[in-house]
C-alpha atoms as a PDB file:
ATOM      1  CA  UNK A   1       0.000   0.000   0.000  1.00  0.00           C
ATOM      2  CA  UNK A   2       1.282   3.652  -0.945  1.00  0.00           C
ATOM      3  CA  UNK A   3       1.217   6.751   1.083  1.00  0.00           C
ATOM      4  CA  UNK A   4      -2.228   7.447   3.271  1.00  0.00           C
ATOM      5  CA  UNK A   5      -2.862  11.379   4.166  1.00  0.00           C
ATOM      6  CA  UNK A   6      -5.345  11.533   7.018  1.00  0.00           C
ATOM      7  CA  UNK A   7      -6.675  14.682   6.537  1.00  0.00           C
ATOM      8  CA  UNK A   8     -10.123  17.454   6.920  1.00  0.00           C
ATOM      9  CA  UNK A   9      -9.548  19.766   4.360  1.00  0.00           C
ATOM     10  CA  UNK A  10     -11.716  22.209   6.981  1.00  0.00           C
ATOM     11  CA  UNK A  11      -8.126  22.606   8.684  1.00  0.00           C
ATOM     12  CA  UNK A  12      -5.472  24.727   7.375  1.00  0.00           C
ATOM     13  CA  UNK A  13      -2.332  22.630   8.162  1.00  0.00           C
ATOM     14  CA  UNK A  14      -4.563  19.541   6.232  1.00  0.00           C
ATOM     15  CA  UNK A  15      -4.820  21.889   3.508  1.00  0.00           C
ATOM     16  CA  UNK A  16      -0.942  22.680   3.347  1.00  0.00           C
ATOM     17  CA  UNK A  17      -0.160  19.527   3.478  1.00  0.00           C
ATOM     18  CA  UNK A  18      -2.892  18.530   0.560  1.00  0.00           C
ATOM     19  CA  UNK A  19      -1.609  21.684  -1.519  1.00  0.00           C
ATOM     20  CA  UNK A  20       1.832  20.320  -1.171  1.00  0.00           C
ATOM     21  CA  UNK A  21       1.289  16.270  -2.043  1.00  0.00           C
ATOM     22  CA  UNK A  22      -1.118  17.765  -5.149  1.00  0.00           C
ATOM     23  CA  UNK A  23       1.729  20.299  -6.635  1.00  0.00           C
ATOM     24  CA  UNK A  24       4.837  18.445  -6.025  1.00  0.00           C
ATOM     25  CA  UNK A  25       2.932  15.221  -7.684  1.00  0.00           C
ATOM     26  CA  UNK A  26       3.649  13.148  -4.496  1.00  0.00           C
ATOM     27  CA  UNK A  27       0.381   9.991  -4.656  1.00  0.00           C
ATOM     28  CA  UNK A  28      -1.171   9.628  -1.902  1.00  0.00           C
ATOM     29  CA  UNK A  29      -4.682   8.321  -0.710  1.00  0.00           C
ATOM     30  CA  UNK A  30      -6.968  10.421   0.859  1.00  0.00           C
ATOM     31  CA  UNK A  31      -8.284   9.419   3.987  1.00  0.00           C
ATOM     32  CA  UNK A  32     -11.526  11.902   5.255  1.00  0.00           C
ATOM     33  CA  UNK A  33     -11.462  12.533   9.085  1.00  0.00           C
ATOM     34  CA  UNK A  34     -13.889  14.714  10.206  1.00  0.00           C
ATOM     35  CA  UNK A  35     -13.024  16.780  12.867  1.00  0.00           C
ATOM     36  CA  UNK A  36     -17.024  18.320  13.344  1.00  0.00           C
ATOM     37  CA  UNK A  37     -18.202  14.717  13.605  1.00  0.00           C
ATOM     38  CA  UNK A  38     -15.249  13.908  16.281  1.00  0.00           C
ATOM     39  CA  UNK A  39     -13.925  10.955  14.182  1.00  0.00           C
ATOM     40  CA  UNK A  40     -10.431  12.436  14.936  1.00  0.00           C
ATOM     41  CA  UNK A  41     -11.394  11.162  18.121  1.00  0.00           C
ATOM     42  CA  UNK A  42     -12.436   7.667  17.658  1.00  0.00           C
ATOM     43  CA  UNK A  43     -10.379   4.821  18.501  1.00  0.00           C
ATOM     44  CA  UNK A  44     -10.062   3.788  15.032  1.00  0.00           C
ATOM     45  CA  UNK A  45      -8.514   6.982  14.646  1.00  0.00           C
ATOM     46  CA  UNK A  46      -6.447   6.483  17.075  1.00  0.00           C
ATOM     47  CA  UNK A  47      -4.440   3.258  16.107  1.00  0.00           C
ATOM     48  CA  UNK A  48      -3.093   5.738  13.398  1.00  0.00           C
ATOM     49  CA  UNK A  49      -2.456   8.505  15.608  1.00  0.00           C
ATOM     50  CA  UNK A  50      -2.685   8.268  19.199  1.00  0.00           C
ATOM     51  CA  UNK A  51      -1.969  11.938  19.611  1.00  0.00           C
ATOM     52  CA  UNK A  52      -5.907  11.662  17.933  1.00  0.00           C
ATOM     53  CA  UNK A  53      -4.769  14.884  15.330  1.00  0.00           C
ATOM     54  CA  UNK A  54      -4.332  15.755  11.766  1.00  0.00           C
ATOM     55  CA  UNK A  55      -2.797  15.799   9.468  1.00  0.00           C
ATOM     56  CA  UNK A  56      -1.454  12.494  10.107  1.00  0.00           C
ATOM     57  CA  UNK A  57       0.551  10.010   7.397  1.00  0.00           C
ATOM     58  CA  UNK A  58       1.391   6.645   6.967  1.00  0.00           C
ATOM     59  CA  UNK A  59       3.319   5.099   4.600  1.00  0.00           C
ATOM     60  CA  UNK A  60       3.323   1.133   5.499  1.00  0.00           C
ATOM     61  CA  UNK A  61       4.145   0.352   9.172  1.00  0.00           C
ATOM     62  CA  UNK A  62       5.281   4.157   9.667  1.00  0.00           C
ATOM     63  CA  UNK A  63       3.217   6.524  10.908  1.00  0.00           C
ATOM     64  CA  UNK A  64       3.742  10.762  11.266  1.00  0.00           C
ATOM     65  CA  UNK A  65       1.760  12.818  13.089  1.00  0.00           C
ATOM     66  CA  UNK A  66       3.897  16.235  13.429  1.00  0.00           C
ATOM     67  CA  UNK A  67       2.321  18.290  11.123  1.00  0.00           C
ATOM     68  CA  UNK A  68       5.553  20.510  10.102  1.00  0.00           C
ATOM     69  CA  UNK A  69       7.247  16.979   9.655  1.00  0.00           C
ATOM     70  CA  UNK A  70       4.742  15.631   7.122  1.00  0.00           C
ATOM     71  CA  UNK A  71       5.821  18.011   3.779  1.00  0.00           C
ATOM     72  CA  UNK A  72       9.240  17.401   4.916  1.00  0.00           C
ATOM     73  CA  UNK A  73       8.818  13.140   5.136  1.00  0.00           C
ATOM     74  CA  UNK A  74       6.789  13.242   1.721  1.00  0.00           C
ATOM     75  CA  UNK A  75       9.291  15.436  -0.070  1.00  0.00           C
ATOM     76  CA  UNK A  76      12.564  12.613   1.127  1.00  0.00           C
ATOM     77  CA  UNK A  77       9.419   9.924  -0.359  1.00  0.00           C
ATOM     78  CA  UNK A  78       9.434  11.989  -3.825  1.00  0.00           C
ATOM     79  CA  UNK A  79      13.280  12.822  -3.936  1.00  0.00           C
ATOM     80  CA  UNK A  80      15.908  10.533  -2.687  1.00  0.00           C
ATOM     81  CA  UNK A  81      18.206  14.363  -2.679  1.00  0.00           C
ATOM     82  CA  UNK A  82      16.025  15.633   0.318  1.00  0.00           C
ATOM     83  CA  UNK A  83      17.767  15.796   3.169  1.00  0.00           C
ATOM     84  CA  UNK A  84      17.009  12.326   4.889  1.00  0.00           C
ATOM     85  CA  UNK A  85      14.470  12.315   8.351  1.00  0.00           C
ATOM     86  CA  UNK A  86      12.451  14.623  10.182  1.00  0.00           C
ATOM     87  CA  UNK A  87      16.057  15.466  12.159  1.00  0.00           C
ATOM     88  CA  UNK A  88      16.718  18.091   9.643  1.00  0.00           C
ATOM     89  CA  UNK A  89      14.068  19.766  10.579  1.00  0.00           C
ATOM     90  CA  UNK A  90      13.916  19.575  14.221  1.00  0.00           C
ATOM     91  CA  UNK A  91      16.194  23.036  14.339  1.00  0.00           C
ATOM     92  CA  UNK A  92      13.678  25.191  12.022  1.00  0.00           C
ATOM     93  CA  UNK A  93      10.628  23.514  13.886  1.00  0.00           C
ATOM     94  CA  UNK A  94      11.539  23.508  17.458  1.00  0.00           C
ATOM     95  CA  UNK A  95       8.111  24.812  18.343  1.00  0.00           C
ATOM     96  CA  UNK A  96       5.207  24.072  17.854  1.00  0.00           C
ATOM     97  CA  UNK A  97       2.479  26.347  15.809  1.00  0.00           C
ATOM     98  CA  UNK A  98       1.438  27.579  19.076  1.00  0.00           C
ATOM     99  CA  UNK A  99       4.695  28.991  20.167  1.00  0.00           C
ATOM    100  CA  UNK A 100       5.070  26.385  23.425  1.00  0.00           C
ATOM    101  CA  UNK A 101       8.292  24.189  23.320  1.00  0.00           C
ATOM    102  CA  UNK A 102       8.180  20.992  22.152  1.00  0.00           C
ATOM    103  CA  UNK A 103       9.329  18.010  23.991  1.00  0.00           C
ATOM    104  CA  UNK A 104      12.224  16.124  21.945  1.00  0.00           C
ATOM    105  CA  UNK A 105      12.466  13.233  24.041  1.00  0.00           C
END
């Protein structure tokens, strides 16, 4: 199985993430959750993402939930030249979208 995007195209990081599979001709399947109907918060949901948030990806056995870290795992997936892991961008993204620290355990 290729690439799944978990995404509600109702939220703006799902949308950034969709804009950026659709232009840099990454293939993905779509997988609808929607976040007014609380599906994000189902336990189906959850065996993809425990953290229960979107946009989420999986690609086989591996699964990403950081939403800065999804463009950056899909673009290594469409060119072998990107630099290699979500490491790279640990630096740039040390916080999260709402300005608190993330943990890098």
């Amino acid at each position: 199985m290729g690439l799944e995007l978990y995404l509600d195209l109702l939220s703006q990081p799902c949308r950034a993430v969709y804009i950026f599979a659709k232009k840099n001709r990454i293939p993905f399947e779509l997988r609808t959750v929607e976040l007014l109907k609380g599906q994000h918060r189902s336990d189906a949901f959850a065996q993809v993402n425990p953290l229960r948030k979107v946009p989420a990806l999986k690609d086989g056995e591996f699964t990403l939930a950081e939403s800065p870290s999804v463009p950056a795992a899909k673009s290594s997936k469409a060119d072998p030249n990107w630099p290699p892991g979500t490491s790279v961008w640990r630096p740039q993204w040390g916080r999260t979208s709402s300005r608190r620290p993330m943990q890098l355990s």
